[in-house]
Protein backbone atom coordinates (compact mmCIF):
# COMPACT_ATOMS: atom_id res chain seq x y z
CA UNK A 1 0.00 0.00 0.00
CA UNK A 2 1.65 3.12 -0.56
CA UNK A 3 2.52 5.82 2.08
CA UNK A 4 1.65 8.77 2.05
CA UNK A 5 3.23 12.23 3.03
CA UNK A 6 0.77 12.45 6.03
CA UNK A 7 1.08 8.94 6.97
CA UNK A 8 4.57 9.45 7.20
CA UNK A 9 4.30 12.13 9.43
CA UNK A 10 1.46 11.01 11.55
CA UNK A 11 2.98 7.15 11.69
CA UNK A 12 6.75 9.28 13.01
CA UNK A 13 5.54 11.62 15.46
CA UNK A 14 3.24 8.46 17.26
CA UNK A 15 6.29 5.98 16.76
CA UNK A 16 9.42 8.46 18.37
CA UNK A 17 7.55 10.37 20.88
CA UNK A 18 10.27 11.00 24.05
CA UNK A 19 12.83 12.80 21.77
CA UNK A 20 13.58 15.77 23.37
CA UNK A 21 13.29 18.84 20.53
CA UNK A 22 10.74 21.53 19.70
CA UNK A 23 9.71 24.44 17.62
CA UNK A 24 11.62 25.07 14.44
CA UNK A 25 12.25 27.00 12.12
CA UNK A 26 12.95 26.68 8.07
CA UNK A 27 14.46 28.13 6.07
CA UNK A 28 15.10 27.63 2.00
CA UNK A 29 14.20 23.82 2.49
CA UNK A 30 16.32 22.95 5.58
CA UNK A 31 15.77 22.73 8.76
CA UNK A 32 17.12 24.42 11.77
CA UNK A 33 16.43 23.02 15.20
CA UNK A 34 17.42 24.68 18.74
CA UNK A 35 19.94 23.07 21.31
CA UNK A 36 18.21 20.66 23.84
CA UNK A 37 20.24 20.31 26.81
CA UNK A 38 18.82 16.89 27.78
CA UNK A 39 20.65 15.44 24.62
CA UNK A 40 24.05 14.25 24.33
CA UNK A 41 25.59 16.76 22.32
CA UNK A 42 26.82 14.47 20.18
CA UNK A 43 23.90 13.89 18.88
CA UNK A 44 21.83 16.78 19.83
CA UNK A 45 20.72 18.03 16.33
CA UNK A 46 21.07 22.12 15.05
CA UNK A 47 20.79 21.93 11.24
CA UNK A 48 19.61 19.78 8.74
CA UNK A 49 19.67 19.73 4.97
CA UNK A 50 19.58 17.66 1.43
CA UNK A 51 21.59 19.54 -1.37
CA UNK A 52 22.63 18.42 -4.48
CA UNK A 53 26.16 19.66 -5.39
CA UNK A 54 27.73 18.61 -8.67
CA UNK A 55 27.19 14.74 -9.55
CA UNK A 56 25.57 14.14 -5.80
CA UNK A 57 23.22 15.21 -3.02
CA UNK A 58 24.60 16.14 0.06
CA UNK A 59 23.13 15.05 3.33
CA UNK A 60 23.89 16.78 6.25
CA UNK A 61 23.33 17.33 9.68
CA UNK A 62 24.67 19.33 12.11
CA UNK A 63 24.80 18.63 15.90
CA UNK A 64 25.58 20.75 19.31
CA UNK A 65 28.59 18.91 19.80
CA UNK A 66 31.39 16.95 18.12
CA UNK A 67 30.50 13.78 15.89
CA UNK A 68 31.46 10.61 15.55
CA UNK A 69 33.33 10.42 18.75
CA UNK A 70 31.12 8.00 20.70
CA UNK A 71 29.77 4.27 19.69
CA UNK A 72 27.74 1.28 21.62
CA UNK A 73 28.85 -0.41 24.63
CA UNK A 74 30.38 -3.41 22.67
CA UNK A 75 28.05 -6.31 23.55
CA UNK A 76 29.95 -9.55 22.60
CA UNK A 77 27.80 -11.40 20.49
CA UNK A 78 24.73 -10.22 17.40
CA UNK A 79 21.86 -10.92 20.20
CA UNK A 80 20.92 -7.42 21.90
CA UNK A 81 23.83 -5.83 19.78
CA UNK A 82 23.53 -1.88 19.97
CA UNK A 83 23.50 0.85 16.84
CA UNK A 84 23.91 4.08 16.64
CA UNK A 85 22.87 6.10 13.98
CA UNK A 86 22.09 9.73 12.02
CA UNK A 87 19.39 8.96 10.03
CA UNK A 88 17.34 11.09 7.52
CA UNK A 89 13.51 9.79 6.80
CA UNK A 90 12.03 10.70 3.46
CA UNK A 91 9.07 11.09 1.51
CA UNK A 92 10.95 8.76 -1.28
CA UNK A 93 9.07 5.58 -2.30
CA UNK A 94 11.24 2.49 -1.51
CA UNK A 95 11.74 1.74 -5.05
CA UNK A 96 13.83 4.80 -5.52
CA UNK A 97 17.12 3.04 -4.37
CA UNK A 98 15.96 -0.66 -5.66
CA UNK A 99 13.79 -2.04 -3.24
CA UNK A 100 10.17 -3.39 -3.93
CA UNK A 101 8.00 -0.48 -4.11
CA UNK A 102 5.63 1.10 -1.53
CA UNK A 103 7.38 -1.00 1.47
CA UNK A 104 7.84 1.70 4.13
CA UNK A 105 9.41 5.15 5.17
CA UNK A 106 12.95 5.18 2.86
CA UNK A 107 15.89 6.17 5.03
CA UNK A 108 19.32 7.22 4.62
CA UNK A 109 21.46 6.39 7.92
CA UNK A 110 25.15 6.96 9.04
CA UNK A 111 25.68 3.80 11.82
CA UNK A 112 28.09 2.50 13.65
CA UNK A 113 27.77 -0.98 15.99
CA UNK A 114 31.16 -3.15 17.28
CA UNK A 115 29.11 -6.31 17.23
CA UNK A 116 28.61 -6.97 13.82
CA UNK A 117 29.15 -6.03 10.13
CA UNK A 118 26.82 -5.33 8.05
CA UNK A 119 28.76 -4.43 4.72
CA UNK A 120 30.17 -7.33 3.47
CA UNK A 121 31.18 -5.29 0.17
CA UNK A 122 33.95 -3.28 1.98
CA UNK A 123 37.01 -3.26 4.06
CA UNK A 124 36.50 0.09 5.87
CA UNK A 125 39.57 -0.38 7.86
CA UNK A 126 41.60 -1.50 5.23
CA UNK A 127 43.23 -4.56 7.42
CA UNK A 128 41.84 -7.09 4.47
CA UNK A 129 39.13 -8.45 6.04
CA UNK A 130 35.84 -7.29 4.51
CA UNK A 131 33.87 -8.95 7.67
CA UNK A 132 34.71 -7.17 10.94
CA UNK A 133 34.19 -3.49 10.60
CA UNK A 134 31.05 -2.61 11.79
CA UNK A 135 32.58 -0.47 14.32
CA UNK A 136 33.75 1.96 11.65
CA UNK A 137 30.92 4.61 10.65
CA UNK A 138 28.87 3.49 7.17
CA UNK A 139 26.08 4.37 5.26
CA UNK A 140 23.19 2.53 4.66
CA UNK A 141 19.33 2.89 2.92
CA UNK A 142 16.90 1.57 5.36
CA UNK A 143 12.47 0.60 5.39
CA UNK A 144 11.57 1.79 8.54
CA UNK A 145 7.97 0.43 9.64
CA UNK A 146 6.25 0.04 12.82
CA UNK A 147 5.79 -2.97 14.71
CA UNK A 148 4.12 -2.81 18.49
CA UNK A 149 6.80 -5.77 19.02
CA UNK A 150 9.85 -3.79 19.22
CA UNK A 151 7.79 -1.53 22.14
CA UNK A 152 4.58 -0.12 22.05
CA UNK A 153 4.49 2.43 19.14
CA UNK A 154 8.03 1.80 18.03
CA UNK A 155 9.83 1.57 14.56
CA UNK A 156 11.91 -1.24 13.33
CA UNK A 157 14.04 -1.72 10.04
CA UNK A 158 11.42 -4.00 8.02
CA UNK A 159 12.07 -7.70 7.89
CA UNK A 160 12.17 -9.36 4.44
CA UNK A 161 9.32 -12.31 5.83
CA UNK A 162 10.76 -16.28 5.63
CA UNK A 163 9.88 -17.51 2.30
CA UNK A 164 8.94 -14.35 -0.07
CA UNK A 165 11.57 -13.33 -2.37
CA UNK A 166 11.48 -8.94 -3.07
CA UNK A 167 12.98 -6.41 -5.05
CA UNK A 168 16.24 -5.60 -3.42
CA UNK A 169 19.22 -2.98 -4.00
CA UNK A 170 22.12 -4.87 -5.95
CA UNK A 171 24.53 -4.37 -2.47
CA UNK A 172 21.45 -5.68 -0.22
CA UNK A 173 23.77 -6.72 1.93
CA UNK A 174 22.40 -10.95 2.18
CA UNK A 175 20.35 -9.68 5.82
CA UNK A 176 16.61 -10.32 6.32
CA UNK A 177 15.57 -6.53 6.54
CA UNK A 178 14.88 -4.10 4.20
CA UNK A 179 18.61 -2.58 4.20
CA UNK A 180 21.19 -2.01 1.87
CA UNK A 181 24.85 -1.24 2.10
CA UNK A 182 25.84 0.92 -0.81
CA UNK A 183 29.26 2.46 0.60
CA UNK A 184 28.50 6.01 0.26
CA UNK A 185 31.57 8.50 0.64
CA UNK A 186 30.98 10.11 4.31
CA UNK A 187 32.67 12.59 7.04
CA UNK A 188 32.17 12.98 10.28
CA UNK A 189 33.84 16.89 10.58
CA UNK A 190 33.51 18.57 14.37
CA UNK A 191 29.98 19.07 14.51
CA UNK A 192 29.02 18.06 10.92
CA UNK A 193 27.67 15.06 9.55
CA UNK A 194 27.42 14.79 5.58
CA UNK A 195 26.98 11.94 3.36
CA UNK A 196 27.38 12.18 -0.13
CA UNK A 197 25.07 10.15 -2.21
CA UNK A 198 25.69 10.03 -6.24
CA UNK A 199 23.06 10.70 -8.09
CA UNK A 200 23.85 8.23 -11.07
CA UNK A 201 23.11 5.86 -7.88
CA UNK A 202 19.48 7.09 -7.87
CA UNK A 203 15.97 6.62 -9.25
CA UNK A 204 14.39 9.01 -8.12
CA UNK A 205 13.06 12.58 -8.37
CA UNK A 206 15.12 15.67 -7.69
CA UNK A 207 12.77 17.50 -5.43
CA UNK A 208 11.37 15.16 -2.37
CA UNK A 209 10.97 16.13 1.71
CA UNK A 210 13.30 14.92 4.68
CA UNK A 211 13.71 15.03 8.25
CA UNK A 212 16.62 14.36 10.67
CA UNK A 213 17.04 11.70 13.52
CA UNK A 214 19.61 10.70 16.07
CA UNK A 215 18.81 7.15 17.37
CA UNK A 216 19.44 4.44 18.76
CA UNK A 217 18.74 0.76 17.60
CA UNK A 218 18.77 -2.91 18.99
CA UNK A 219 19.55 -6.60 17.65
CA UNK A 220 16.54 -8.63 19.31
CA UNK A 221 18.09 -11.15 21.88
CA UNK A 222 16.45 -13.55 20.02
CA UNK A 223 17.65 -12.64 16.64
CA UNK A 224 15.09 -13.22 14.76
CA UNK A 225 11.86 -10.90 13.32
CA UNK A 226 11.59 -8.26 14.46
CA UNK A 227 15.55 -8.11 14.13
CA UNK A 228 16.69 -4.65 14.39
CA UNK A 229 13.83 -2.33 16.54
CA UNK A 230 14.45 1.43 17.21
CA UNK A 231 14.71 1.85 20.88
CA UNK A 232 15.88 5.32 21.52
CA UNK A 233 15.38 8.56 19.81
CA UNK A 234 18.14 11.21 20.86
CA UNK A 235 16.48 14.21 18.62
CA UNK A 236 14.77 14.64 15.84
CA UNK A 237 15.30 18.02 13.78
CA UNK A 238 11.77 19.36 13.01
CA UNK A 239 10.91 18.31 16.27
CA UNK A 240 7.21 16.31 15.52
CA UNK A 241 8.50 14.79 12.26
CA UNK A 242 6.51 16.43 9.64
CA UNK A 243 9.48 16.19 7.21
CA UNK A 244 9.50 20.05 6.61
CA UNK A 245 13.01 19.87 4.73
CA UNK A 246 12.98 20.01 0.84
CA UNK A 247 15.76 18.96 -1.12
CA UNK A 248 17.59 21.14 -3.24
């Protein structure tokens, strides 16, 4: 069934309630956000925005404090693993980035989690092992749905279900969610977050809405459906979710 703008919004604001961040204000399609002194600066967000600059779109947030510094309590083993993550929800459909169309709310995220790697494409650390650097910062396009059994209300990166075989991104990364691993160019700059996405990557339109998010996500102990549930929201920029950014 396909989403719509307002489901989006209405299905965010129920699902992260807690973060602590208000009023806003935009300007020119991004979105500015006050300080909230409850939130780890690190993730506390200030600025938000989607620009495209040459032969890619630039996403970018902008946080209180300096990025990139802090990662999960390393857990020891894939059940009840932690994430962390900048993440920017969109309007896009899910088919934009080659997943089956109309499965959820498309999202680009910046993670990082010690217990596990997730992009078995790449050897971020260079050491020659492509399978043990999920404590180095990488991108990823996520399905976020919601599902009561991650938490009353709560989001979770959509399970591909046991037995059906979807449309999937060409680096779906061989997981049972609705993520890929495309190994997007990043930094993580003092208080600056960008990721830059090519655009020859992309099917999509030019022109589509955004938010920002700083969260936090879990590996079920039992590590199966639903596998990876969001289970903290540090701040979100617009501060109810109404994905007020436009891309440029």
């Amino acid at each position: 069934m396909k989403m719509s703008h307002l489901f989006i919004a209405t299905t965010l604001t129920t699902v992260l309630l807690g973060a602590d961040s208000y009023a806003h204000n935009k300007h020119q399609g991004h979105i500015k956000a006050p300080m909230s002194p409850s939130v780890d600066p690190e993730f506390d967000i200030v600025h938000a925005k989607v620009i495209t600059q040459g032969s890619h779109l630039i996403f970018q947030q902008a946080v209180a404090g300096k990025v990139g510094g802090k990662q999960p309590e390393k857990n020891g083993q894939l059940a009840g693993a932690g994430v962390y993550s900048y993440v920017w929800p969109t309007s896009l459909n899910s088919s934009a980035v080659g997943f089956e169309a109309d499965q959820g709310i498309l999202s680009l995220a910046l993670t990082i989690h010690p217990d596990f790697d997730d992009t078995p494409l790449y050897d971020e650390d260079g050491d020659g092992n492509k399978s043990n650097d999920g404590d180095k910062w990488h991108s990823h396009w996520v399905v976020l749905v919601p599902d009561d059994a991650c938490g009353k209300g709560a989001l979770k990166v959509k399970d591909i279900a046991q037995g059906t075989s979807p449309k999937l991104p060409i680096t779906w990364p061989k997981l049972p969610l609705f993520i890929d691993s495309p190994g997007f160019d990043f930094s993580l700059e003092k208080s600056e977050v960008l990721v830059r996405v090519p655009l020859s990557s992309l099917g999509f339109p030019e022109n589509f809405s955004f938010d920002g998010v700083t969260a936090g996500l879990k590996i079920n102990q039992q590590v199966h459906a639903p596998l990876l549930c969001v289970t903290n929201v540090f701040d979100i920029a617009s501060g109810d979710l109404s994905l007020p950014g436009k891309s440029q």
